[in-house]
Protein backbone atom coordinates (compact mmCIF):
# COMPACT_ATOMS: atom_id res chain seq x y z
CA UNK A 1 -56.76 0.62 -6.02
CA UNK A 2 -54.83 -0.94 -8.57
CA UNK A 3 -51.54 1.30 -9.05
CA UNK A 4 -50.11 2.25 -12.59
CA UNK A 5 -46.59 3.38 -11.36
CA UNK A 6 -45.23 6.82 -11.63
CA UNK A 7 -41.88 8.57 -10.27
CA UNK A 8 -42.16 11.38 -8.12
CA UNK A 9 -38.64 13.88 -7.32
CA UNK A 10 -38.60 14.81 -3.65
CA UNK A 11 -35.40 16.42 -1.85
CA UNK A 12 -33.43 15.30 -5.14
CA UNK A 13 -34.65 11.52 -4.37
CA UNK A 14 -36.69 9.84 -6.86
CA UNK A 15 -39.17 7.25 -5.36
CA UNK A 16 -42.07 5.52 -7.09
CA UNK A 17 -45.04 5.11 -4.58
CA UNK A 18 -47.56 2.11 -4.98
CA UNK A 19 -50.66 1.64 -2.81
CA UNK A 20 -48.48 -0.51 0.05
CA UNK A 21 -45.33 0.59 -0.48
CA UNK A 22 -42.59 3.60 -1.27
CA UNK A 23 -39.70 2.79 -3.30
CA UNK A 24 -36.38 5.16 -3.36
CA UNK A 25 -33.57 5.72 -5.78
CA UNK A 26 -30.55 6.87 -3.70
CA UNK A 27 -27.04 8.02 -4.57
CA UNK A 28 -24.40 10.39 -3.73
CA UNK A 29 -22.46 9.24 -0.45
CA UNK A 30 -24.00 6.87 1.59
CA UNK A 31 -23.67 8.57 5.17
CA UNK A 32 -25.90 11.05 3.98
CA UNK A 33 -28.91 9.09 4.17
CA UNK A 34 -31.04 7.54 6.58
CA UNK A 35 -32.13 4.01 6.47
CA UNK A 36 -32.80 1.62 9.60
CA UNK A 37 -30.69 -0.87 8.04
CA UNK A 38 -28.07 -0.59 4.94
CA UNK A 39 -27.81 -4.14 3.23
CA UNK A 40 -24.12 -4.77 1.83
CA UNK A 41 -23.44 -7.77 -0.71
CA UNK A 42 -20.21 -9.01 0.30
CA UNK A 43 -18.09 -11.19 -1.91
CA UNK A 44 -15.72 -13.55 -0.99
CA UNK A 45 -12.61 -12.10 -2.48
CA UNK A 46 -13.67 -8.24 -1.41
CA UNK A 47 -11.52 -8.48 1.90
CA UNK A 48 -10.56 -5.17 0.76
CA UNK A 49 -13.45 -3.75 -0.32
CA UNK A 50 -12.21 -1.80 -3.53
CA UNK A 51 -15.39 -1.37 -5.57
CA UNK A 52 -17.16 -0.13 -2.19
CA UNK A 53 -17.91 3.69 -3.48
CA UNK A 54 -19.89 6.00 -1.57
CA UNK A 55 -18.72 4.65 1.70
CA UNK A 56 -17.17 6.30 4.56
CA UNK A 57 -13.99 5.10 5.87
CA UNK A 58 -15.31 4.57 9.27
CA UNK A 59 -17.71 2.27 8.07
CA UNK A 60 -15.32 0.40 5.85
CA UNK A 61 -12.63 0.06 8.31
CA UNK A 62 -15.52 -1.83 10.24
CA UNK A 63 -16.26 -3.95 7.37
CA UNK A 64 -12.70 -4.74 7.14
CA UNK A 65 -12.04 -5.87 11.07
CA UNK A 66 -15.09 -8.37 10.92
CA UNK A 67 -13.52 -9.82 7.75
CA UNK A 68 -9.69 -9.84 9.28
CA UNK A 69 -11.56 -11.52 12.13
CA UNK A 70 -13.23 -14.06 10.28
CA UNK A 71 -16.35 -12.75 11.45
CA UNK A 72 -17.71 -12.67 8.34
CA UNK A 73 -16.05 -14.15 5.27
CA UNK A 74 -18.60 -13.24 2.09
CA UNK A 75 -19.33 -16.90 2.04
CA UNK A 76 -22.78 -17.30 -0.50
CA UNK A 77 -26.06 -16.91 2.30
CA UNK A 78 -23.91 -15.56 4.99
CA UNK A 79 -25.20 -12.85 6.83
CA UNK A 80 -24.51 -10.39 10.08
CA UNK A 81 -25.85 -7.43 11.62
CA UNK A 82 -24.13 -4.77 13.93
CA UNK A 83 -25.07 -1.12 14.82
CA UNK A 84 -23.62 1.33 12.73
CA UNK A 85 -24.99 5.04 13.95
CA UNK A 86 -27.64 7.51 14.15
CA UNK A 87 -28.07 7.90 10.07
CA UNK A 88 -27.57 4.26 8.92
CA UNK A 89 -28.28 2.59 12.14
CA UNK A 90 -27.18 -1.30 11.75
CA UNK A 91 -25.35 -2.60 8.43
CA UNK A 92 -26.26 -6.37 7.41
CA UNK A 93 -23.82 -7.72 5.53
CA UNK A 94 -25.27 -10.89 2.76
CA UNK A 95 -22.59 -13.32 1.65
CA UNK A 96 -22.91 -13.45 -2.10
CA UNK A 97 -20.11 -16.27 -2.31
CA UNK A 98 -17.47 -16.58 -5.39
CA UNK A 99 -17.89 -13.86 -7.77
CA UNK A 100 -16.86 -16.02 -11.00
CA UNK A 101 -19.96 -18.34 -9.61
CA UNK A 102 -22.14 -15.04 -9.14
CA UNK A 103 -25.32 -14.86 -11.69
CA UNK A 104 -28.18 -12.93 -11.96
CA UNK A 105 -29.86 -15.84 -9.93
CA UNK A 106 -27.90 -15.46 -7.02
CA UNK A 107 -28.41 -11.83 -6.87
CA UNK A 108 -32.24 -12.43 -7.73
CA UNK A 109 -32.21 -14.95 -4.67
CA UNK A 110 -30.39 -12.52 -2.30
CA UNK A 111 -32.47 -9.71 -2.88
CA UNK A 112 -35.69 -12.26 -2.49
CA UNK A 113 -34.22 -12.88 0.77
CA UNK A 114 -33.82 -9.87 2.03
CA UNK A 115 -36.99 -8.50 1.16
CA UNK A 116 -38.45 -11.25 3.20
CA UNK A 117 -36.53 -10.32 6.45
CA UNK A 118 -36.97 -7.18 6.78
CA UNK A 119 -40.72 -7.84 6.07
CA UNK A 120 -40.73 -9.80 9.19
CA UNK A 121 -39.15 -7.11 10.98
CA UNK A 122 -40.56 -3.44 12.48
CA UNK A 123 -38.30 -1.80 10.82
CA UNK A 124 -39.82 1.00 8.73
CA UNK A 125 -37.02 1.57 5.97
CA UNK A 126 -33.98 -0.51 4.69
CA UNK A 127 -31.33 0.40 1.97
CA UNK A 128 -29.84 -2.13 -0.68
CA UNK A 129 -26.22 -0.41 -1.50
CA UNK A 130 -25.91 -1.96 -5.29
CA UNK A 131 -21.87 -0.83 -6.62
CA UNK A 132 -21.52 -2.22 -10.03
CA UNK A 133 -20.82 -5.32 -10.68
CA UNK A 134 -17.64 -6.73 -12.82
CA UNK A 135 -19.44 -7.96 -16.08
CA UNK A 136 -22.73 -7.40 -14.85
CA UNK A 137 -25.19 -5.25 -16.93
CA UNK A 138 -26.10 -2.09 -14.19
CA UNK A 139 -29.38 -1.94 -15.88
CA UNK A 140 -30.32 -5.83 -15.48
CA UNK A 141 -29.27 -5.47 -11.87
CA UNK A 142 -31.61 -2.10 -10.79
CA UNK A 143 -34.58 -3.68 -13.34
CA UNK A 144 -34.25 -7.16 -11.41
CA UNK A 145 -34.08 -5.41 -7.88
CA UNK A 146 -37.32 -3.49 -8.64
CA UNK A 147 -39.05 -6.53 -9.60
CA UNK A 148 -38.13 -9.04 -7.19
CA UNK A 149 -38.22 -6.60 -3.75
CA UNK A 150 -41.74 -5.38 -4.94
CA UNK A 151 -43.03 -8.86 -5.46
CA UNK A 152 -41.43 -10.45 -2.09
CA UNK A 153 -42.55 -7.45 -0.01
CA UNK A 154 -46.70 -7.98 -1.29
CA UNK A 155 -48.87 -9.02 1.42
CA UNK A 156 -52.38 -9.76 0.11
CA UNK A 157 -54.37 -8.30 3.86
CA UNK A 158 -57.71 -7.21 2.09
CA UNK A 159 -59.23 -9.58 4.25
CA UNK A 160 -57.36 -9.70 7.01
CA UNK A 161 -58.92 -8.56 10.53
CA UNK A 162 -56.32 -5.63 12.31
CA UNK A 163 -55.45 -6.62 15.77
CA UNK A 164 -54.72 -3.44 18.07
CA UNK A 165 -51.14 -4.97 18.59
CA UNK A 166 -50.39 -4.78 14.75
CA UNK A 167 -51.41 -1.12 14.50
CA UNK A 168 -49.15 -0.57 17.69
CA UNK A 169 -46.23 -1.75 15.91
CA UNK A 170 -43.58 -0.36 13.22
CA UNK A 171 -44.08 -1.43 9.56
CA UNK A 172 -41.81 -1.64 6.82
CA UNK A 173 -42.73 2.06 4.75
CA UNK A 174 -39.92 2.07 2.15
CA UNK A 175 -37.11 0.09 0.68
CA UNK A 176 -34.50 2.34 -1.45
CA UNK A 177 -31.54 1.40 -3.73
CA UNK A 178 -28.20 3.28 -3.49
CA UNK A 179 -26.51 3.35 -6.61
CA UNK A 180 -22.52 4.05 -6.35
CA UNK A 181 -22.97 5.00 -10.23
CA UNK A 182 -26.08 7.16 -10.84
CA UNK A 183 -27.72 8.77 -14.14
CA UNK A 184 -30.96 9.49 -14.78
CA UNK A 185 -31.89 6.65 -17.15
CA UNK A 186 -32.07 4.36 -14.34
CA UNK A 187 -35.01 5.89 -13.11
CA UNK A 188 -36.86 4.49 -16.06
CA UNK A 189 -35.20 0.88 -15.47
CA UNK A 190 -36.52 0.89 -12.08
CA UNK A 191 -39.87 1.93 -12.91
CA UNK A 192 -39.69 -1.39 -16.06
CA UNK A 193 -39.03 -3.59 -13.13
CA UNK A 194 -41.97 -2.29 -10.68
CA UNK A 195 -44.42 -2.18 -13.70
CA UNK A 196 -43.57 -5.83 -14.37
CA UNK A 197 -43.96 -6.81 -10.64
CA UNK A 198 -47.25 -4.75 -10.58
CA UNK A 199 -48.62 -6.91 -13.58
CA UNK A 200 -47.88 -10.22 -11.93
CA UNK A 201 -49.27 -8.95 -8.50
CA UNK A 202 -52.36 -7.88 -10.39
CA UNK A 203 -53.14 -11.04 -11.78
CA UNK A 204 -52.25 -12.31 -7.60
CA UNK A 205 -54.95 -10.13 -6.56
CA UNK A 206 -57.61 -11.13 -8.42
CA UNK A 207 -56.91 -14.95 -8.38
CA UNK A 208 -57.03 -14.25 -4.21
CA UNK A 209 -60.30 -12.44 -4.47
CA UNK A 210 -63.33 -14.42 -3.51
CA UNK A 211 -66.27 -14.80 -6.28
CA UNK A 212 -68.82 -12.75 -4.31
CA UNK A 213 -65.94 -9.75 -3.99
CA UNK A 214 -64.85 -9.90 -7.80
CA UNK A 215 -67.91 -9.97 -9.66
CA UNK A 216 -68.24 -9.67 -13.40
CA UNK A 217 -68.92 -6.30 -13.30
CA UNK A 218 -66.16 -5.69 -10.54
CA UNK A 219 -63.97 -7.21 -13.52
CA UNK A 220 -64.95 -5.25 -15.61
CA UNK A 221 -64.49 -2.11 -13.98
CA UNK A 222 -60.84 -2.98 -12.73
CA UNK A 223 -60.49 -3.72 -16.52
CA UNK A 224 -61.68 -0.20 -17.69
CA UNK A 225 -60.16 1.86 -14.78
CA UNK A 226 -56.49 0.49 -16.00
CA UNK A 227 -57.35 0.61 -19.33
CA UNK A 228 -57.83 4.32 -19.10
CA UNK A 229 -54.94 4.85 -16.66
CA UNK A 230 -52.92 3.43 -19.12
CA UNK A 231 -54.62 5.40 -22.21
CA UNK A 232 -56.05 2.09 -23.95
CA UNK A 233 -59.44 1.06 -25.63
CA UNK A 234 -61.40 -1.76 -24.33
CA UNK A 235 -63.10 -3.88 -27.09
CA UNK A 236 -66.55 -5.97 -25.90
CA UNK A 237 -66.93 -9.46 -27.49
């Protein structure tokens, strides 16, 4: 099934379900939720972490320590892990290096990167916290999140034979955003991000699907069956 994306409110979350994966808005205070692993963009100048909203002070006091300890110092592609509790149960910290060298690269990277880690992992959810950025546009960032998470996290498997061990273990279900500034707009800047990552894993799809699967008249009806998900007329030439 080829998935036109649509936003569905649950328990005051909004979360946009595809055919592989769920996708969560999140926002309020952070220890509220619960997440296998909350991902934290560190800079190198945010020793004392004043844009952090939403956090408690437990878990910034942590923060803190491991950079007073030179544990961890923000430095661009940094990263460390450590057990947090039973709601957010490990925090991975992601050097994003000098913020006047910061970009919408660099963020595009880091979130490409750690899509692709937790994919590797059994973990079944992980949280991006996103605060807002000094002279970044909020909108840009949520938009370019949506995009690039949905298109690192696609596994083509159609073809791929399920070994009894694979089915034993945990699978990554959901990645979710928590936004330190919420409204509701940015539920419609998400969704402009996953559509735009489902039309370039669309055209993925089919250029993976062998001749004898994705017939001209298998075209043809993946062609109408969007079409009139999408409420557009076909033309025949």
């Amino acid at each position: 099934m080829f998935f036109s994306p649509k936003n569905i409110k649950t328990d005051g979350l909004i979360f946009f379900k595809g055919d592989w994966m769920k996708f969560l808005i999140e926002h309020g205070r952070a220890e509220t939720i619960k997440t296998d692993a909350l991902v934290m963009g560190i800079f190198e100048e945010d020793s004392n972490l004043i844009n952090m909203g939403g956090l408690s002070q437990k878990l910034k006091s942590k923060i803190k320590d491991l950079i007073d300890l030179k544990d961890f110092s923000g430095e661009k592609g940094q990263t460390f892990i450590f057990h947090h509790d039973t709601s957010i149960k490990r925090v991975l910290l992601v050097g994003l290096g000098k913020k006047k060298e910061f970009d919408m690269e660099i963020f595009r990277e880091t979130v490409s990167n750690v899509a692709r880690y937790f994919k590797s992992r059994s973990y079944e959810k992980y949280t991006f916290y996103l605060p807002a950025y000094e002279n970044f546009d909020y909108d840009k960032l949520i938009r370019n999140f949506a995009e690039i998470s949905e298109i690192t996290l696609y596994a083509f498997d159609k073809f791929k034979s399920k070994k009894k061990e694979d089915e034993k273990n945990k699978k990554l279900e959901t990645y979710s955003l928590f936004l330190t500034d919420y409204i509701k707009e940015f539920e419609s800047v998400a969704q402009e991000g996953i559509i735009v990552a489902q039309g370039n894993l669309l055209v993925r799809r089919l250029a993976n699907m062998p001749s004898n699967e994705l017939t001209p008249s298998e075209y043809s009806k993946i062609a109408s069956s969007l079409a009139k998900e999408n409420k557009l007329k076909l033309k025949d030439k």
